[in-house]
N, C-alpha and C. Protein backbone atom coordinates (compact mmCIF):
# COMPACT_ATOMS: atom_id res chain seq x y z
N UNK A 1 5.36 -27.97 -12.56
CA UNK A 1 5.36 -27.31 -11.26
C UNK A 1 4.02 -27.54 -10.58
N UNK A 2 3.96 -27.78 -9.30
CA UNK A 2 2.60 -27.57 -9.16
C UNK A 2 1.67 -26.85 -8.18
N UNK A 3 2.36 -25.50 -8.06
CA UNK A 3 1.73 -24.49 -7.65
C UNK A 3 2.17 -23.84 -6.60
N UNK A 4 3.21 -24.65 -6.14
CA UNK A 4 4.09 -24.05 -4.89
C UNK A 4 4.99 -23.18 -4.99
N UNK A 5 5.15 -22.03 -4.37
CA UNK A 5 6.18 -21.18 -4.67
C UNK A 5 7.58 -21.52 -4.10
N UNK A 6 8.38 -21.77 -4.89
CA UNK A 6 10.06 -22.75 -4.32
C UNK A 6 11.05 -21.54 -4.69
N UNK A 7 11.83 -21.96 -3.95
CA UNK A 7 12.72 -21.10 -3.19
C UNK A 7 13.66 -20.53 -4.33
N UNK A 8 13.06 -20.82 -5.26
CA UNK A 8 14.26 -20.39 -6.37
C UNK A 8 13.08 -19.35 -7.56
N UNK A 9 12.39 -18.99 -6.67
CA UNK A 9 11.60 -17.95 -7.67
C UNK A 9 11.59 -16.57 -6.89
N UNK A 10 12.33 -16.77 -5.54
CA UNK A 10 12.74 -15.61 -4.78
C UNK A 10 14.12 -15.26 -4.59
N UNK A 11 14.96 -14.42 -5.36
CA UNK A 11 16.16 -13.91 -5.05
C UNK A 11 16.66 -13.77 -3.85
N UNK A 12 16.07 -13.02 -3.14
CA UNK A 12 16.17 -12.71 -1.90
C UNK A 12 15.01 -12.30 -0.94
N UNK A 13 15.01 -12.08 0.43
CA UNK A 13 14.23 -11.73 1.35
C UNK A 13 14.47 -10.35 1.39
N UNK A 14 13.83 -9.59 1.06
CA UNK A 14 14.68 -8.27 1.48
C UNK A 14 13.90 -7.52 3.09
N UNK A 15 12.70 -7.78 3.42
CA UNK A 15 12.49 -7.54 4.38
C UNK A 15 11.50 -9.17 4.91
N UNK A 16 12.19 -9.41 6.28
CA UNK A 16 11.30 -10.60 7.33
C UNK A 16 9.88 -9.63 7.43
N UNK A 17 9.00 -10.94 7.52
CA UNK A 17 7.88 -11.04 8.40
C UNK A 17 7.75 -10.20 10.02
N UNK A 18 9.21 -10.63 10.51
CA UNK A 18 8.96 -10.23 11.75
C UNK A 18 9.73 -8.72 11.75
N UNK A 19 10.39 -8.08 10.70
CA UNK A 19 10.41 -6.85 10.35
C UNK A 19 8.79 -5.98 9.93
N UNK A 20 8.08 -6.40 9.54
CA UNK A 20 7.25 -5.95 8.86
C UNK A 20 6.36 -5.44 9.81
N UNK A 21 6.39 -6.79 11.07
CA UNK A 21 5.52 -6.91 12.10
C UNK A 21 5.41 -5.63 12.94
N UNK A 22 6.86 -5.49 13.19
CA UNK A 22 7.41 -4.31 13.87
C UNK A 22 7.26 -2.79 13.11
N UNK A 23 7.14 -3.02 12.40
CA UNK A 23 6.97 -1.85 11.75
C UNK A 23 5.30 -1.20 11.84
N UNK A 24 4.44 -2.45 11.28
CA UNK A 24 3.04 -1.89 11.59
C UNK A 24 2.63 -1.66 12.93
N UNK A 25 3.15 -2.41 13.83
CA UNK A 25 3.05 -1.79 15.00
C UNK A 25 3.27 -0.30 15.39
N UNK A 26 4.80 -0.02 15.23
CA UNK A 26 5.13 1.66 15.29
C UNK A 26 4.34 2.56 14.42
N UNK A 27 3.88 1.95 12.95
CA UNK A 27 3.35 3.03 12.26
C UNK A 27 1.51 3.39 12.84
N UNK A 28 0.92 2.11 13.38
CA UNK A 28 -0.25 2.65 14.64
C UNK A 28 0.17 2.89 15.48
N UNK A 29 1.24 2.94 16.04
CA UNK A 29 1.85 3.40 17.41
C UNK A 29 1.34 5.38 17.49
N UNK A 30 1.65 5.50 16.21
CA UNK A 30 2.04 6.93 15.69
C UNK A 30 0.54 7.41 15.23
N UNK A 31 -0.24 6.35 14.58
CA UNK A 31 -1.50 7.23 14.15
C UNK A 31 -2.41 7.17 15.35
N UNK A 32 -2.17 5.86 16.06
CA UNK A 32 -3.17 6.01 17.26
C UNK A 32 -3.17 7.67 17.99
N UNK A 33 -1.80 8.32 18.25
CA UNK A 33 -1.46 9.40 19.03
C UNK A 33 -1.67 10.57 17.73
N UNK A 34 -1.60 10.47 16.59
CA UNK A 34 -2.37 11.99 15.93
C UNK A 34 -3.48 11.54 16.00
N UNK A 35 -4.59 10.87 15.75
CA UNK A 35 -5.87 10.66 15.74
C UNK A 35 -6.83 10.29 16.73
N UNK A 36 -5.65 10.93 18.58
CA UNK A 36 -7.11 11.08 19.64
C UNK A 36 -7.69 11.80 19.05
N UNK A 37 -9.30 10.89 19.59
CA UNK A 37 -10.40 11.51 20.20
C UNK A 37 -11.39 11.32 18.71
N UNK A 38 -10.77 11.08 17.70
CA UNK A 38 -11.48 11.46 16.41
C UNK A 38 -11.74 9.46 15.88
N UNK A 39 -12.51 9.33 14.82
CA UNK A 39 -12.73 8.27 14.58
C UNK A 39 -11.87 8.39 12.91
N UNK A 40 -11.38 7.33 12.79
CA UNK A 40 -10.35 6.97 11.03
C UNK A 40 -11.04 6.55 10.24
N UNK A 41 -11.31 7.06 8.92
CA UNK A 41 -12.02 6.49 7.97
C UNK A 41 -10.69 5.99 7.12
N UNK A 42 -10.06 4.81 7.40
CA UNK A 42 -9.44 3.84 6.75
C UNK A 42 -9.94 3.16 4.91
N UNK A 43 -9.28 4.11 4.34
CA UNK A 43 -9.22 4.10 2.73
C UNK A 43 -8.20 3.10 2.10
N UNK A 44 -8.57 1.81 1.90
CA UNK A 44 -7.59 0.94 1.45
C UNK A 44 -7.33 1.09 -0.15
N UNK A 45 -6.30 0.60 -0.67
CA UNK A 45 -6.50 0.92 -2.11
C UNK A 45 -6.34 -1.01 -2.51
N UNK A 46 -7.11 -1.44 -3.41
CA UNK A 46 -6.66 -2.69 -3.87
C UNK A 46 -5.97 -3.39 -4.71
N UNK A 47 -5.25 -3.97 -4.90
CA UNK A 47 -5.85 -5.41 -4.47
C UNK A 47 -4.33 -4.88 -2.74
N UNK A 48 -3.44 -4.53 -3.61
CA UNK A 48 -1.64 -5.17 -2.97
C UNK A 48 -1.79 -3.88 -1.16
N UNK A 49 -2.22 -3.46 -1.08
CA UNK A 49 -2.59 -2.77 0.87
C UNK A 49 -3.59 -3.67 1.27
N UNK A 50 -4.16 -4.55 1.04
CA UNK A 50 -5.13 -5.20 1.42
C UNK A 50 -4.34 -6.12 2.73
N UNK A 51 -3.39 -6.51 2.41
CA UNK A 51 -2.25 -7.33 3.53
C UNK A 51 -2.36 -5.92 5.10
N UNK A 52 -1.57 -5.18 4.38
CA UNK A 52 -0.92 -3.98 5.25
C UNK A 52 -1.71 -3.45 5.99
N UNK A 53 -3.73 -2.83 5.09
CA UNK A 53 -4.33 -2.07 5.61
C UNK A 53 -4.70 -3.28 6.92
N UNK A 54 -5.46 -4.63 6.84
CA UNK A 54 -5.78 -5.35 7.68
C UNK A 54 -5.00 -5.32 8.68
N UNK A 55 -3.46 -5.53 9.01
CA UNK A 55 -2.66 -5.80 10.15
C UNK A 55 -2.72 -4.58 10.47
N UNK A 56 -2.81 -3.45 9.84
CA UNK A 56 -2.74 -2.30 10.92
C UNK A 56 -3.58 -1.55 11.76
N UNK A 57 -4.77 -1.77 11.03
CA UNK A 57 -6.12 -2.18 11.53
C UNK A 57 -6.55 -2.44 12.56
N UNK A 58 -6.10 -4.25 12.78
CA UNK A 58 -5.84 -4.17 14.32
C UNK A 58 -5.16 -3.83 14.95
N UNK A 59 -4.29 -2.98 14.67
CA UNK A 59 -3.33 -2.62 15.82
C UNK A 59 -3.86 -0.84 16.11
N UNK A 60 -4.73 -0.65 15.72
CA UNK A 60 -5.10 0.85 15.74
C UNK A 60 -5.98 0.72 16.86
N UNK A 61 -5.99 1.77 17.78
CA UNK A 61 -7.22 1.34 18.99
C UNK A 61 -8.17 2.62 19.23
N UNK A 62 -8.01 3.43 18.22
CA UNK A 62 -9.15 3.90 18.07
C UNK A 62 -10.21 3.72 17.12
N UNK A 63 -11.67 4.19 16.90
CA UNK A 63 -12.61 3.99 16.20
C UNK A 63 -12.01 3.62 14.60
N UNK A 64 -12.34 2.91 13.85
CA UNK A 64 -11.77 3.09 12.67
C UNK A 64 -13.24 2.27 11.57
N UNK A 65 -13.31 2.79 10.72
CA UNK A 65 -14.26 2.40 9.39
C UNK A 65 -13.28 2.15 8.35
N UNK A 66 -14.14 1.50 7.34
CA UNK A 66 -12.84 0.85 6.37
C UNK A 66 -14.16 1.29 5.07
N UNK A 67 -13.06 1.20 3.97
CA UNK A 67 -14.00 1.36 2.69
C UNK A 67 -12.44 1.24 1.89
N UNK A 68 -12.85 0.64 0.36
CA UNK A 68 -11.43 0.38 -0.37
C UNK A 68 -12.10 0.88 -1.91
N UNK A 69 -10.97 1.15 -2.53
CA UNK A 69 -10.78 1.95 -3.63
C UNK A 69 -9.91 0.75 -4.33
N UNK A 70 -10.51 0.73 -5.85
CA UNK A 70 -9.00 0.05 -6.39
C UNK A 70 -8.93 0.85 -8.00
N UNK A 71 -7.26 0.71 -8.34
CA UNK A 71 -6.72 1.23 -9.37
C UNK A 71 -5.95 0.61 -10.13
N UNK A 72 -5.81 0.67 -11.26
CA UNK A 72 -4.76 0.07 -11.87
C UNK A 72 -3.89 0.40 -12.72
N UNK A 73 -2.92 0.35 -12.66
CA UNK A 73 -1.31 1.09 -13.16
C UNK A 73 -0.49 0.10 -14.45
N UNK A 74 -0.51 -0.89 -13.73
CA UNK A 74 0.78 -1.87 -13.84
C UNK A 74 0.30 -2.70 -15.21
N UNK A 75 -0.77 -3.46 -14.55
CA UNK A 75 -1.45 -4.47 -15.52
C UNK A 75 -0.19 -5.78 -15.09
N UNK A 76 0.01 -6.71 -16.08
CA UNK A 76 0.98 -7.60 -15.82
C UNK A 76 2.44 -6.97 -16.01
N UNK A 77 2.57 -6.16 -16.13
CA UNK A 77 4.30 -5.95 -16.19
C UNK A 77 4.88 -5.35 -14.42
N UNK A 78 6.36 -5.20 -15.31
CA UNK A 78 6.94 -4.41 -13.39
C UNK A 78 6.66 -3.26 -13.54
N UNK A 79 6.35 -2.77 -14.45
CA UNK A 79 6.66 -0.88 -14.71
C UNK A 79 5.06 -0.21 -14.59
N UNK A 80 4.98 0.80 -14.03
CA UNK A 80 3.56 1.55 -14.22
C UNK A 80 3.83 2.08 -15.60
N UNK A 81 2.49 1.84 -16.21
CA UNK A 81 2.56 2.74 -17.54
C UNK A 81 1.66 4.20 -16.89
N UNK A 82 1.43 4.73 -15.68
CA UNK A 82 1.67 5.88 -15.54
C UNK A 82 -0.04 6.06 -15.75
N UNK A 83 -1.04 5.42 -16.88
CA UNK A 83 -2.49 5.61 -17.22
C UNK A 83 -2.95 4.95 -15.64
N UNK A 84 -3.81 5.75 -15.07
CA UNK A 84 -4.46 5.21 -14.29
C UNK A 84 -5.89 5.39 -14.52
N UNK A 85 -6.40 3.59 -13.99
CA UNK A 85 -8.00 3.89 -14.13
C UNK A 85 -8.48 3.53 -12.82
N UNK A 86 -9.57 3.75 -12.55
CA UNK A 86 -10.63 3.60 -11.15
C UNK A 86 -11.21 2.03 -11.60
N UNK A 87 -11.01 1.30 -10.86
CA UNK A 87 -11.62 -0.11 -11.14
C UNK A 87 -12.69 -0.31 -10.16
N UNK A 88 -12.82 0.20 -8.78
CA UNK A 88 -14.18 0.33 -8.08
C UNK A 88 -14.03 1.54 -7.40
N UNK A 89 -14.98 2.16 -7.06
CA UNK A 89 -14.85 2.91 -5.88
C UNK A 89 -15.22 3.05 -5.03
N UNK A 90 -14.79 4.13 -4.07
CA UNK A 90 -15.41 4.16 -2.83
C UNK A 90 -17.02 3.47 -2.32
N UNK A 91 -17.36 3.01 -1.75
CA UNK A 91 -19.00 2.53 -1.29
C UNK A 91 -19.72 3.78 -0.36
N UNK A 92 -18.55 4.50 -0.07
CA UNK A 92 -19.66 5.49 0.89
C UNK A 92 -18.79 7.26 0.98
N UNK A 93 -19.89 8.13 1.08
CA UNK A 93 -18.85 9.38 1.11
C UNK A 93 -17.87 9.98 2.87
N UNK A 94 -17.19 10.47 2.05
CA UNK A 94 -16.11 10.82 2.80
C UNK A 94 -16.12 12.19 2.95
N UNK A 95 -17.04 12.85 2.67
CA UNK A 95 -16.91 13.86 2.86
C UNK A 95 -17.53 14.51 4.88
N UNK A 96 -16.15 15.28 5.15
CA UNK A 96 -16.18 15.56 6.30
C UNK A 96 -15.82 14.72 7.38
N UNK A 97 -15.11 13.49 7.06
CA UNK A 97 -14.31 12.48 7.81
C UNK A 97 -13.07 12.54 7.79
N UNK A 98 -12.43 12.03 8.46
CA UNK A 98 -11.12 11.59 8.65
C UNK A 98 -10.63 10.52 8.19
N UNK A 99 -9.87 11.19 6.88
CA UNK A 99 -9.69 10.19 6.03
C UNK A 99 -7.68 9.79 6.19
N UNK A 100 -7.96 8.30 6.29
CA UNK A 100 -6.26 7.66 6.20
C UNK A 100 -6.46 6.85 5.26
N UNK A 101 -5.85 7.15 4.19
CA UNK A 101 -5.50 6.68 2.67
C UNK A 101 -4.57 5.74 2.74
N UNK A 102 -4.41 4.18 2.39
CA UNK A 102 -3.42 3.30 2.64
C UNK A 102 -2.92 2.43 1.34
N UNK A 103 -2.13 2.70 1.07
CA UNK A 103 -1.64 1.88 0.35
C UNK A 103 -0.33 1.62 0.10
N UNK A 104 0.02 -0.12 -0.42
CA UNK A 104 1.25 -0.91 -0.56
C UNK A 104 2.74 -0.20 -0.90
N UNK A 105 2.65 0.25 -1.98
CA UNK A 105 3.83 1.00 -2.73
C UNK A 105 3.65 2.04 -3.49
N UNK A 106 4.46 3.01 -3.26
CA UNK A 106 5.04 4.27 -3.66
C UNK A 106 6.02 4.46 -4.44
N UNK A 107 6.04 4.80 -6.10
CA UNK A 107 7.23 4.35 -6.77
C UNK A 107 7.26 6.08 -7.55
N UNK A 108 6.69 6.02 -8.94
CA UNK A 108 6.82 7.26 -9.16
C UNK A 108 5.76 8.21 -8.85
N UNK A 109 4.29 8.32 -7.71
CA UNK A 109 3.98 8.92 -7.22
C UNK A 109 2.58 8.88 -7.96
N UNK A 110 3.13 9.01 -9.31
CA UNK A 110 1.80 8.93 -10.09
C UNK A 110 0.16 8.56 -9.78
N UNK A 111 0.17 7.72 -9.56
CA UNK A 111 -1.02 6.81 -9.01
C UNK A 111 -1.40 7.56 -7.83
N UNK A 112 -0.65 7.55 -6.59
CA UNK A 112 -0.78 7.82 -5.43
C UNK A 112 -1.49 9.16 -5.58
N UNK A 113 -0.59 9.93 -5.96
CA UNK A 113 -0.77 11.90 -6.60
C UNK A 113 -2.15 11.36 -6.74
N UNK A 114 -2.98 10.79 -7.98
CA UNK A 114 -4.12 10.77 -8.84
C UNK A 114 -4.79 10.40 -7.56
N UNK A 115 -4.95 9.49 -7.06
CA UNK A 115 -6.15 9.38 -5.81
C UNK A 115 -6.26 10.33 -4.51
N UNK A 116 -5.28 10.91 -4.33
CA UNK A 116 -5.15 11.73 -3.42
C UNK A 116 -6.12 13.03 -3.57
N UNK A 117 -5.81 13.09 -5.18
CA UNK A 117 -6.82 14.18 -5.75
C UNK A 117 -7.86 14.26 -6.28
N UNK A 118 -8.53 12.66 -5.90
CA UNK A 118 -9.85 12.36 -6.69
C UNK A 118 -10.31 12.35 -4.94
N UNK A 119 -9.64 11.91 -3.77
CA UNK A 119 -10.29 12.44 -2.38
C UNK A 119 -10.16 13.76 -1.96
N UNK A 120 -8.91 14.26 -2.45
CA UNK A 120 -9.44 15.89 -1.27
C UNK A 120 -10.78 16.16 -2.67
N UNK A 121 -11.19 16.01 -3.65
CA UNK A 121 -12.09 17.00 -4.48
C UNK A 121 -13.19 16.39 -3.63
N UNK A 122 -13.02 15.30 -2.90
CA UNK A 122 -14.81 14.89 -2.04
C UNK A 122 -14.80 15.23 -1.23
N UNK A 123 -13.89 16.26 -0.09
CA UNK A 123 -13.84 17.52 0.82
C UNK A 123 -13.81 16.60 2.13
N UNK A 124 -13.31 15.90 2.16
CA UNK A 124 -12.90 15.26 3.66
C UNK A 124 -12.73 15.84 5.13
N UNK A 125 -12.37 16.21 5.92
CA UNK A 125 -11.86 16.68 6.95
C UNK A 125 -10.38 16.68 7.04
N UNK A 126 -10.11 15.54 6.98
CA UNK A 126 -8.41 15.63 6.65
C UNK A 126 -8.41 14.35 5.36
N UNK A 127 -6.97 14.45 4.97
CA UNK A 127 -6.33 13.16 4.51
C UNK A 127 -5.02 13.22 4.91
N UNK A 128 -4.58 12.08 5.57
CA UNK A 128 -3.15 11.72 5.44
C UNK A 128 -3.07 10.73 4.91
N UNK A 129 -1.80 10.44 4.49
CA UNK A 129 -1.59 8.85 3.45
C UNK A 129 -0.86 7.86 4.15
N UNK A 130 -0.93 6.63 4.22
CA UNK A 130 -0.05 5.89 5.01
C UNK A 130 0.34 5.00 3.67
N UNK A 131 2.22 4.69 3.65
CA UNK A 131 2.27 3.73 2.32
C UNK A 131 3.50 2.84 3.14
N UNK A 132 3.08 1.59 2.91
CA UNK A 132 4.39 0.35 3.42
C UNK A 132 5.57 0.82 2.74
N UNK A 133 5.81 0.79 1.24
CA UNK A 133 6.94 0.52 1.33
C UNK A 133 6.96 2.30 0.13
N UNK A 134 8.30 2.44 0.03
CA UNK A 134 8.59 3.89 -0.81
C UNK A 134 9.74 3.78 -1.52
N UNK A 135 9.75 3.79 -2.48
CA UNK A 135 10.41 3.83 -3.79
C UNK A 135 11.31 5.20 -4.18
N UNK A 136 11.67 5.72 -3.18
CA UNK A 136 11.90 7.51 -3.10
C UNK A 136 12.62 7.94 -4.44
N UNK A 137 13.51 6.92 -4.16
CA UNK A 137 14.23 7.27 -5.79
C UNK A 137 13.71 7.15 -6.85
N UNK A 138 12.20 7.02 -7.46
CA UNK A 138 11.90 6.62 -8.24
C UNK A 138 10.67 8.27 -9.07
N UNK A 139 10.29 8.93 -7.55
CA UNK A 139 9.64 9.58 -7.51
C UNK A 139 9.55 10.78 -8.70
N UNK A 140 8.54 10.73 -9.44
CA UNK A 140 8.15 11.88 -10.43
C UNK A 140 7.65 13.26 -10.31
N UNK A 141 6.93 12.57 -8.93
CA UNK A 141 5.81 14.14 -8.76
C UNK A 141 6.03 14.34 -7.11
N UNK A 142 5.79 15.48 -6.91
CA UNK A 142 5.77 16.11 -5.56
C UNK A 142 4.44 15.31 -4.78
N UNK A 143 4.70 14.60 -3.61
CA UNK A 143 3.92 13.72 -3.32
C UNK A 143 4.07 14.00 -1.83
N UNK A 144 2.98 14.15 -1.20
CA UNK A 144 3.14 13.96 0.53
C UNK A 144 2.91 12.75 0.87
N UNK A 145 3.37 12.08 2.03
CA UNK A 145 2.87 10.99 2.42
C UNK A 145 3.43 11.23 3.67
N UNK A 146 2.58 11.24 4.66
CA UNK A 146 2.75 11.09 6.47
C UNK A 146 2.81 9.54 7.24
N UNK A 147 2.65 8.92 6.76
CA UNK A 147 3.95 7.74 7.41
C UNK A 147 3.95 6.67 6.43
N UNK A 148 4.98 6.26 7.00
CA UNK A 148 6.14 5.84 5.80
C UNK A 148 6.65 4.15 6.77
N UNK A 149 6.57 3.24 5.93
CA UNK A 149 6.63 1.72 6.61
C UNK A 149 8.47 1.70 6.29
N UNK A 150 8.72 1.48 4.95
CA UNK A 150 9.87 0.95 4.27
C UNK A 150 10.11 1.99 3.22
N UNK A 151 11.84 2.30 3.02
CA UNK A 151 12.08 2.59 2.10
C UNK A 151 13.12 2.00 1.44
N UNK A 152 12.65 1.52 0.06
CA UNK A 152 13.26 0.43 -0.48
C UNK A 152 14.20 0.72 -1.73
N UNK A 153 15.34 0.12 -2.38
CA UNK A 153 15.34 -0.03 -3.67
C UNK A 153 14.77 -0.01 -4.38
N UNK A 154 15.07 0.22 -5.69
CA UNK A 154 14.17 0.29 -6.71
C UNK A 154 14.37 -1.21 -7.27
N UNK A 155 13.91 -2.40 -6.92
CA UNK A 155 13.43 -3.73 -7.07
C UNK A 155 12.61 -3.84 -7.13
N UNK A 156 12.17 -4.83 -7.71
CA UNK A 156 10.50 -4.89 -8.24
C UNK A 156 10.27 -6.15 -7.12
N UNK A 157 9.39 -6.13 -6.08
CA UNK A 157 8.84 -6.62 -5.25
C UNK A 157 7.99 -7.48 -4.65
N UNK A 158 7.61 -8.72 -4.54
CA UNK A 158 6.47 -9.12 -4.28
C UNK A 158 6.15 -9.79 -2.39
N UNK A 159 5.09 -10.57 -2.66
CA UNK A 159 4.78 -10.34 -0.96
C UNK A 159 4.29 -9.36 0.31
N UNK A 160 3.76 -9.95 0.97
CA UNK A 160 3.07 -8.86 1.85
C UNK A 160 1.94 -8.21 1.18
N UNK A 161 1.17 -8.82 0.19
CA UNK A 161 0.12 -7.97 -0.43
C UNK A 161 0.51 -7.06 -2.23
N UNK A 162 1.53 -7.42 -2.21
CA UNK A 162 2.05 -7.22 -3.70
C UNK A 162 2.49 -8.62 -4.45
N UNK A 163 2.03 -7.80 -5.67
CA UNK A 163 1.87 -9.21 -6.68
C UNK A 163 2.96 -8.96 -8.06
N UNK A 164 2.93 -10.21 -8.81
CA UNK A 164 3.12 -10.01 -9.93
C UNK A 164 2.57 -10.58 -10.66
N UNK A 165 1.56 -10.51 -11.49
CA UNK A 165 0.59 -10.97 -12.52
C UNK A 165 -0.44 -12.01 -11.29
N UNK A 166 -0.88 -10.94 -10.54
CA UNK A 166 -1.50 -11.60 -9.32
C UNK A 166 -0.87 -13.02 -8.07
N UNK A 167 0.47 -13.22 -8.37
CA UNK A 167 0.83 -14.24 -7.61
C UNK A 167 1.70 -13.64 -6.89
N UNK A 168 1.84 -14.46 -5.53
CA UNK A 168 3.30 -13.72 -4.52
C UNK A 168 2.47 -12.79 -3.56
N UNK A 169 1.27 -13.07 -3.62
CA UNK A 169 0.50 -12.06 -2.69
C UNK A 169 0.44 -12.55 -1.36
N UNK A 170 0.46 -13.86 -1.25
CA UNK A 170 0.27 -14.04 0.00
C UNK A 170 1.58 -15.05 1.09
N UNK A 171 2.79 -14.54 0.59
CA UNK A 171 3.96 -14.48 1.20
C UNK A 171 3.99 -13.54 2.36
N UNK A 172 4.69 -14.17 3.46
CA UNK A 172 4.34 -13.21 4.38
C UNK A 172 5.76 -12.13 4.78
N UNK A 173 6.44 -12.53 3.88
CA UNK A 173 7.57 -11.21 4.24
C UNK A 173 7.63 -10.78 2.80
N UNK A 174 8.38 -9.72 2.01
CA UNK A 174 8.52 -9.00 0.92
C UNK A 174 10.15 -9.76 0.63
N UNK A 175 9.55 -10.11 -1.02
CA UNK A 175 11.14 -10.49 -1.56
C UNK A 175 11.33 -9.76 -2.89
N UNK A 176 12.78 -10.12 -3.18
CA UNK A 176 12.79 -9.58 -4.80
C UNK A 176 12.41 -10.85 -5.73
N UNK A 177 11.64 -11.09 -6.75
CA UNK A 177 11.97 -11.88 -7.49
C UNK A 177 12.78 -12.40 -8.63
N UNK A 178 12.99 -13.39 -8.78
CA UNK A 178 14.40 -13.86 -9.93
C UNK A 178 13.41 -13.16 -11.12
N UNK A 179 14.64 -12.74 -11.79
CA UNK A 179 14.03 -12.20 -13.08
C UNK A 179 12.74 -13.00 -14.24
N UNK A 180 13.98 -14.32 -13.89
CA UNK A 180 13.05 -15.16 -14.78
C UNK A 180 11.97 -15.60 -14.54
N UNK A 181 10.78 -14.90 -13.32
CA UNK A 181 10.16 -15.40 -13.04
C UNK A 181 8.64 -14.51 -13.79
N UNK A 182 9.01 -13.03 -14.42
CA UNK A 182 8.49 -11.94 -15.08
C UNK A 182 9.17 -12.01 -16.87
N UNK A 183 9.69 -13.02 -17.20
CA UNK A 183 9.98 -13.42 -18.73
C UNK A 183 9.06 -13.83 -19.50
């Protein structure tokens, strides 16, 4: 093979590019109008919001600061084993800002829950969470999240900033992949 991703390592498309497009648009459509007048401290989580947080980014037209957080769940498989660790953190405090927490996918909450509660303990001003895609059926723990991109099957996903054993990240619409491609 030699390095190209061919059309037979993607099952299906389950959401276009130009779905996705539309979507980050409406979901700044919506934070631009809760967050007059105030400036966004934009909390990316890494590696897989790194796609999502950027496009929405620009589409936000008020003040916004960025700083990214990363965690890790998965490791190479599809499944969270649920242990989460802090792999970097924040570069600057948040305390008494306006914090919008962003990240890729929402499955059993786990992860999401755990950072949510390692930021309100640094006393922010607000947090709301913004997550692309949501896994609802999958959900373990009582989880808020104030806007919401996609809600998907429970398929294991790549594209748009999600990976699998780091590849498929930089597809620009979200597919399922053939099984045999995680064997």
């Amino acid at each position: 093979m030699d390095g190209k991703i061919s059309n037979n390592q993607i099952k299906k498309v389950l959401i276009s590019e130009e779905q996705i497009q539309k979507k980050v648009s409406e979901l700044a459509a919506e934070i631009n109008r809760d967050y007059a007048g105030k400036i966004i401290h934009l909390v990316s989580i890494l590696k897989g919001a790194t796609i999502f947080a950027s496009d929405l980014m620009r589409k936000i037209e008020i003040p916004v600061t960025i700083d990214f957080i990363s965690v890790s769940s998965y490791g190479n498989t599809t499944e969270s084993s649920g242990v989460v660790r802090i792999i970097k953190d924040l570069d600057h405090s948040i305390e008494g800002r306006d914090v919008l927490l962003v990240e890729d996918i929402v499955d059993t909450g786990l992860t999401l829950k755990y950072i949510q509660g390692i930021l309100l303990a640094r006393k922010p001003q607000s947090l709301k969470t913004c997550v692309f895609l949501d896994k609802f059926e999958r959900r373990k723990v009582d989880l808020k999240v104030d806007y919401t991109g996609f809600i998907i099957p429970n398929e294991f996903v790549v594209g748009y900033g999600l990976d699998f054993a780091e590849k498929y990240r930089n597809l620009s619409f979200l597919g399922i992949l053939n099984e045999d491609q995680y064997t």
